[in-house]
Protein backbone atom coordinates (compact mmCIF):
# COMPACT_ATOMS: atom_id res chain seq x y z
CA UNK A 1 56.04 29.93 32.51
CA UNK A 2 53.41 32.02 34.33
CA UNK A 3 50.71 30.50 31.60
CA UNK A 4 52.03 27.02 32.28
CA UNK A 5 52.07 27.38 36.24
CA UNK A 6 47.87 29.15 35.87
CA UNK A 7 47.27 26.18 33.57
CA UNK A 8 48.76 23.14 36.20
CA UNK A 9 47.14 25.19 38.66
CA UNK A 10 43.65 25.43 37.51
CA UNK A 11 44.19 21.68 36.79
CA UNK A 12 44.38 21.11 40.18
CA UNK A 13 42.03 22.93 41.22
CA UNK A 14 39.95 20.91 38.75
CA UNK A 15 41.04 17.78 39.98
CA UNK A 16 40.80 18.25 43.59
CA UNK A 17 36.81 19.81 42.77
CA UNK A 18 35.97 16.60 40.63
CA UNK A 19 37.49 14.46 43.65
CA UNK A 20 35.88 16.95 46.48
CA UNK A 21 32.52 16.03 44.42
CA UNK A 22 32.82 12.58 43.90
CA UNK A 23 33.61 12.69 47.45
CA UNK A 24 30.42 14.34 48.37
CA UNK A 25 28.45 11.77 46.40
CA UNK A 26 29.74 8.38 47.40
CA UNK A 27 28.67 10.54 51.14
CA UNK A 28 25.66 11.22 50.35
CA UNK A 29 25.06 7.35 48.88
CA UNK A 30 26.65 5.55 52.01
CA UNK A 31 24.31 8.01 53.98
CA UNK A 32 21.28 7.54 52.33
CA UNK A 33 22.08 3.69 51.55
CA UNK A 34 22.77 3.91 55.54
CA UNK A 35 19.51 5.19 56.63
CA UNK A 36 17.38 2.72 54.12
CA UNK A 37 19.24 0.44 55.95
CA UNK A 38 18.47 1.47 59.61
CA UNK A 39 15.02 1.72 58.13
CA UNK A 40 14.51 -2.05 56.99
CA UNK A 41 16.45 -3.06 60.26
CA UNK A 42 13.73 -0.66 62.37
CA UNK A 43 11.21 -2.14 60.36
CA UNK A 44 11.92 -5.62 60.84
CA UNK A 45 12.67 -5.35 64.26
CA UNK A 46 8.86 -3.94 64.85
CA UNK A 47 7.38 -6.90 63.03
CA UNK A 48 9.76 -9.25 65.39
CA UNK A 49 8.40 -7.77 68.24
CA UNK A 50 4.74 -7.17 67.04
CA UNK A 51 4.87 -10.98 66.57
CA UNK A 52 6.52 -11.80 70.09
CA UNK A 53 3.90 -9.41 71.88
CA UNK A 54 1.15 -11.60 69.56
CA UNK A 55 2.82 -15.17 70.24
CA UNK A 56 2.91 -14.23 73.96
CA UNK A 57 -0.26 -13.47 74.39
CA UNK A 58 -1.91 -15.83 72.15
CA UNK A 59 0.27 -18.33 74.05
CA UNK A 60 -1.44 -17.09 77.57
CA UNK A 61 -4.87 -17.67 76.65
CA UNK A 62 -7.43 -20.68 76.05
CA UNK A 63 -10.85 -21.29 75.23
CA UNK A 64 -12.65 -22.12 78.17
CA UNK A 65 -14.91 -24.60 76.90
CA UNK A 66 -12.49 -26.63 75.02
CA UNK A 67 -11.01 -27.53 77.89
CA UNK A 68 -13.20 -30.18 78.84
CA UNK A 69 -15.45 -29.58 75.56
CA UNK A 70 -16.60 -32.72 73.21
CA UNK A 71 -14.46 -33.96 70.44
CA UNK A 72 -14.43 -32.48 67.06
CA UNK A 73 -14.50 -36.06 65.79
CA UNK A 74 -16.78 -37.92 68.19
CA UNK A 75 -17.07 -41.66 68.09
CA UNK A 76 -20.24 -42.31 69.60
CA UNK A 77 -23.96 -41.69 70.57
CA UNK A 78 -23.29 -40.57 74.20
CA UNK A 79 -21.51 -37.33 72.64
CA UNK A 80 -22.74 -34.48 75.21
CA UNK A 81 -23.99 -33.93 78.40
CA UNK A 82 -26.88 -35.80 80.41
CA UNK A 83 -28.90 -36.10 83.63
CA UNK A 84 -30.51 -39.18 84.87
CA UNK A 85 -34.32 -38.61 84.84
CA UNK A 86 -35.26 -42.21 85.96
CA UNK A 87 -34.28 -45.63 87.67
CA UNK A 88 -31.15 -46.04 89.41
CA UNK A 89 -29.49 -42.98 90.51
CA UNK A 90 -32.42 -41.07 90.43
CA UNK A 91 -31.43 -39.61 93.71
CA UNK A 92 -28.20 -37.46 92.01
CA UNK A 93 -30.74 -35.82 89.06
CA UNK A 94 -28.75 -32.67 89.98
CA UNK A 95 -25.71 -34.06 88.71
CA UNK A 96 -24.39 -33.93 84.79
CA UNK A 97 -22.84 -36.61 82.90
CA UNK A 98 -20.44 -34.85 80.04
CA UNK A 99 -19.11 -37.48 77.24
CA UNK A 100 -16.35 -35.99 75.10
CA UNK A 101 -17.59 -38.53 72.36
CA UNK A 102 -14.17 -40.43 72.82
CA UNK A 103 -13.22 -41.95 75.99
CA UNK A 104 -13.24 -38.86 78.14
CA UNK A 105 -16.20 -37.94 81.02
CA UNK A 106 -16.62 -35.74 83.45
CA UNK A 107 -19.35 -35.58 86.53
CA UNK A 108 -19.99 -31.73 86.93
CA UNK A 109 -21.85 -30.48 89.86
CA UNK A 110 -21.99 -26.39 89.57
CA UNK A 111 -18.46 -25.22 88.43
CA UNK A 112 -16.84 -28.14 90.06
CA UNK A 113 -16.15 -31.73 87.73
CA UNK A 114 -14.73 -34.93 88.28
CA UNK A 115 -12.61 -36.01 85.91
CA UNK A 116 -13.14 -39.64 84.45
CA UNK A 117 -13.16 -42.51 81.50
CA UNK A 118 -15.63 -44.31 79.39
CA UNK A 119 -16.32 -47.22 76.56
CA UNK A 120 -17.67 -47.64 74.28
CA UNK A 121 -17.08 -51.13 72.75
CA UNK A 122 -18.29 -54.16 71.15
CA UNK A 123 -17.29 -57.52 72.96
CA UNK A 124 -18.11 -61.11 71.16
CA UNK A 125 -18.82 -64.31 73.41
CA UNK A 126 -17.67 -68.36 72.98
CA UNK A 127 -21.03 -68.55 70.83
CA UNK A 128 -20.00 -66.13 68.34
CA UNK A 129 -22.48 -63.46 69.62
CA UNK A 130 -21.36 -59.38 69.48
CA UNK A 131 -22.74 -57.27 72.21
CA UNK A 132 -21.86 -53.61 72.02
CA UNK A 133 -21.41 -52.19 75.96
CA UNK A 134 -20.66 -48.92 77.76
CA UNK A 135 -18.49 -49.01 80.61
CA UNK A 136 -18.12 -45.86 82.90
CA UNK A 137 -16.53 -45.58 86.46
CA UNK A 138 -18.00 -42.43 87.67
CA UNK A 139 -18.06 -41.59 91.51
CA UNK A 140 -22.11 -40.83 91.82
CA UNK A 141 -24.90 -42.48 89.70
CA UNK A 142 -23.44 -44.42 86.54
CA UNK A 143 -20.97 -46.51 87.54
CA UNK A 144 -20.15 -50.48 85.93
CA UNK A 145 -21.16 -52.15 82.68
CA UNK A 146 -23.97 -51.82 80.55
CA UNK A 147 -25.99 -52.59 77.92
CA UNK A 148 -28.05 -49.55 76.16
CA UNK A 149 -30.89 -47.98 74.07
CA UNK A 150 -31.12 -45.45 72.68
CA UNK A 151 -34.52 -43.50 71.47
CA UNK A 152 -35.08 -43.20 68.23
CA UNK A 153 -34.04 -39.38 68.13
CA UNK A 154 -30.93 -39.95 70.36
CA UNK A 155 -32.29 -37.75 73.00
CA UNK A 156 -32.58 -40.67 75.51
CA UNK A 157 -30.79 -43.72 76.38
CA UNK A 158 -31.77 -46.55 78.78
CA UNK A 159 -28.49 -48.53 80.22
CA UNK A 160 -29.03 -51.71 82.17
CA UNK A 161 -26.28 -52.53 84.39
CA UNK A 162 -24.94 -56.12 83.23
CA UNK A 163 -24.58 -57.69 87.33
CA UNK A 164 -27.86 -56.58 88.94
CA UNK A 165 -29.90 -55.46 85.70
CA UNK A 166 -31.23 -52.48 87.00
CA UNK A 167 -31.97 -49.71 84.77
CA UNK A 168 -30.96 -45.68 84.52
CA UNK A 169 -32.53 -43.62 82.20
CA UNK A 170 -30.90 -40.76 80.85
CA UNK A 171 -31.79 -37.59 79.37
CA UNK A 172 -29.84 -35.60 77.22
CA UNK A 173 -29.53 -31.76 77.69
CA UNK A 174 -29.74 -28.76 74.82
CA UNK A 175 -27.32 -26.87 76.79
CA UNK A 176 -25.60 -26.87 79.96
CA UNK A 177 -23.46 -23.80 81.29
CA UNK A 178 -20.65 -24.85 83.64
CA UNK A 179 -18.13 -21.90 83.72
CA UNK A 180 -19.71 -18.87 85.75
CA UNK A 181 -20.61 -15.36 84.96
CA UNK A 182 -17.34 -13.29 85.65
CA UNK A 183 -18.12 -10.16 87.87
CA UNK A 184 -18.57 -6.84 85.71
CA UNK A 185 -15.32 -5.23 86.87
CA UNK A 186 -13.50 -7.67 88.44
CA UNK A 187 -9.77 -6.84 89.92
CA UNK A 188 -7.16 -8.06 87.58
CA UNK A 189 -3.56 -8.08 87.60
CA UNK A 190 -1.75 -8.86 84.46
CA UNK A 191 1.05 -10.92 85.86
CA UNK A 192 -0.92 -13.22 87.26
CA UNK A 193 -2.90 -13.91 83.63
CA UNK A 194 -2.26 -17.44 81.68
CA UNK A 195 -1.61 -20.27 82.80
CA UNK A 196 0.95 -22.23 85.36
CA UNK A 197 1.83 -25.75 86.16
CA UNK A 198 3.28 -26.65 89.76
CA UNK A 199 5.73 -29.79 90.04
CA UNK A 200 3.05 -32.37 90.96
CA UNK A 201 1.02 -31.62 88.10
CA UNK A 202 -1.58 -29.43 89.62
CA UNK A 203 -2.20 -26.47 87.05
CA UNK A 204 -3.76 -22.80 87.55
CA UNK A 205 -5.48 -20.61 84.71
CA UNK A 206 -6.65 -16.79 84.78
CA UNK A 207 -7.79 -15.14 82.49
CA UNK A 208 -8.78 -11.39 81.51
CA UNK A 209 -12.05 -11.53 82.18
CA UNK A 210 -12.12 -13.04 86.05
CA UNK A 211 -12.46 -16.08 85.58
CA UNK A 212 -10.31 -18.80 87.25
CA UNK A 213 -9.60 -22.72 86.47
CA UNK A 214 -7.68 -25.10 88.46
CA UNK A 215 -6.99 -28.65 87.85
CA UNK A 216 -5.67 -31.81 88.62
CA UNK A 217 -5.13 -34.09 85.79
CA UNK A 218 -7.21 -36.95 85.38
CA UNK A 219 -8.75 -36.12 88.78
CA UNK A 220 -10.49 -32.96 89.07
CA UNK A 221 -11.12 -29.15 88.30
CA UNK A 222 -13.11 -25.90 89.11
CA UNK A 223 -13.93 -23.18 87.49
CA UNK A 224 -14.31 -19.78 89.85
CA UNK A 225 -14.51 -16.17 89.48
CA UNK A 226 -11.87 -14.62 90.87
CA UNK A 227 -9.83 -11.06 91.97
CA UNK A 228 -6.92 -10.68 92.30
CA UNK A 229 -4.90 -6.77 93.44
CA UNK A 230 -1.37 -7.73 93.04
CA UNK A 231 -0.73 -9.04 96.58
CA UNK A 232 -4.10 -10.50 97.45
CA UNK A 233 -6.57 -13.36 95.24
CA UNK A 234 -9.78 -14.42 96.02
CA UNK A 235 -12.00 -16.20 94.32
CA UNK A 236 -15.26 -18.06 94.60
CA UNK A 237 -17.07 -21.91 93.15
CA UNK A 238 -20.31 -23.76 94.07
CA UNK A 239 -21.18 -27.32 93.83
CA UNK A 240 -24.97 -27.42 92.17
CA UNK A 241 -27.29 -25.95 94.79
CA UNK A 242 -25.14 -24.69 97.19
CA UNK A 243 -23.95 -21.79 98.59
CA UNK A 244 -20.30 -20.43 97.02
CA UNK A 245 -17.03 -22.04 97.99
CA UNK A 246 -14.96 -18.05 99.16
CA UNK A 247 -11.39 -18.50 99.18
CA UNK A 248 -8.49 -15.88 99.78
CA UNK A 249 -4.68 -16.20 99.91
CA UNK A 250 -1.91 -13.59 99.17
CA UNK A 251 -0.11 -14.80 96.44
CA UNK A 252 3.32 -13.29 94.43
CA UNK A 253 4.99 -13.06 90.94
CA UNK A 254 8.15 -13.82 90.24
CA UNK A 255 9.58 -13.62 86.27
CA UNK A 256 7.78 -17.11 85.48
CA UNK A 257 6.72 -18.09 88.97
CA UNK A 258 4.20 -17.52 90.48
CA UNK A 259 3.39 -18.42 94.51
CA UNK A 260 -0.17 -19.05 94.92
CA UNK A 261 -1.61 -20.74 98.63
CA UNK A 262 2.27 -21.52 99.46
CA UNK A 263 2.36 -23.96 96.33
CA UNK A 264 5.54 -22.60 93.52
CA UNK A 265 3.97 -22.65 89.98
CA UNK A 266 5.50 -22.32 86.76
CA UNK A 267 4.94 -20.44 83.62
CA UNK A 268 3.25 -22.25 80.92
CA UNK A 269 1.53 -22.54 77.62
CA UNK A 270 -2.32 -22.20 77.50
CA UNK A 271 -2.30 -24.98 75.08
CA UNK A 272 -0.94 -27.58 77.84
CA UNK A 273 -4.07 -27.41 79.60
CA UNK A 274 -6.13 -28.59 77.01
């Protein structure tokens, strides 16, 4: 009987072991299955942020010449930006004439543009006969119907207004810089950076390097330098050959709005100003 009991007994003892083991390894398993798991989820989680933090701040920046920069599929000759060099208008030769190469134009003087439309377009009379005209309503110097010429290398065009015939001649330019050097350390305050929209319309832009934009659609816009401390903005344009336009206003951040000059601006994409 003693035999029989040591026997049962060790069989228990066998049992319970094999059980205490198995025990110990389905443990281990939901431990380390556990921690591969936290892993992925920590892992995942990263790359969701990583690509928030990117989205976000892709989403607060723009390239400054695109904004009022010619078409990647222009349409015409008068692609680019032109002064008048002779007839008509000859008094604002300090002006320039920008042609997206579509139907968009803008008169800059300095940093400061206004914001307009052109045509180009062919019209046919009762006789049959095709005329191609360009048709601009600009505020200063080129402003009605015309015919044109152009020179042979594109580098000049002659319009001739269609009611008094009187000519402008236009010169086209290599290059023209319109945004302004940025100061070399300029003040800048991270919750002000990208770009807002205010409920007329009227939109603001900073970015990280000082520079400042601010426009009204299909009316006008600056470009400035600017600095801004967290309470305090200032910021500075010129019209062509004058002295800078200095400007200062306390401004404030609020989540996504942003007080700037009393006016309440909201948080937007850098993509809507373009």
């Amino acid at each position: 009987m003693k035999k029989i009991l040591t026997i049962i007994l060790a069989s228990v003892i066998s049992v319970s072991s094999c059980a205490a083991f198995a025990s110990c390894s389905d443990n281990k398993s939901e431990k380390k299955e556990n921690a591969q798991n936290t892993t992925v989820e920590e892992t995942v989680n990263k790359e969701e942020e990583d690509k928030a933090t990117k989205d976000e701040a892709e989403d607060s920046e723009v390239d400054l010449m695109m904004l009022h920069g010619v078409s990647s599929e222009p349409t015409n000759d008068f692609t680019g930006s032109w002064q008048i060099v002779d007839g008509e208008g000859s008094q604002y030769k300090s002006f320039v004439y920008m042609f997206d190469g579509t139907t968009k134009s803008v008169l800059m003087t300095g940093s400061v543009g206004q914001i307009a439309v052109y045509s180009v377009a062919d019209e046919t009379d009762d006789s049959g006969n095709t005329q191609t005209y360009f048709t601009s309503q600009m505020m200063f110097g080129i402003n009605g119907k015309y015919t044109f010429e152009f020179s042979e290398d594109k580098q000049k065009v002659v319009l001739t207004n269609t009611e008094d015939k009187k000519t402008t001649t236009l010169q086209r330019l290599a290059t023209y810089e319109y945004i302004p050097i940025p100061e070399e350390s300029p003040k800048i305050d991270n919750k002000l950076l990208g770009a807002w929209k205010s409920s007329d319309g009227g939109m603001l832009y900073f970015n990280n390097s000082g520079i400042m934009y601010e426009v009204i659609p299909n009316i006008n816009f600056y470009f400035a330098t600017y600095n801004a401390d967290g309470k305090n903005a200032t910021w500075e344009y010129s019209y062509k050959e004058s002295k800078p336009e200095t400007n200062k206003t306390e401004y404030s951040v609020d989540g996504n709005t942003l007080t700037f000059e009393n006016v309440k601006y909201e948080k937007i994409s850098a993509s809507e100003l373009v």
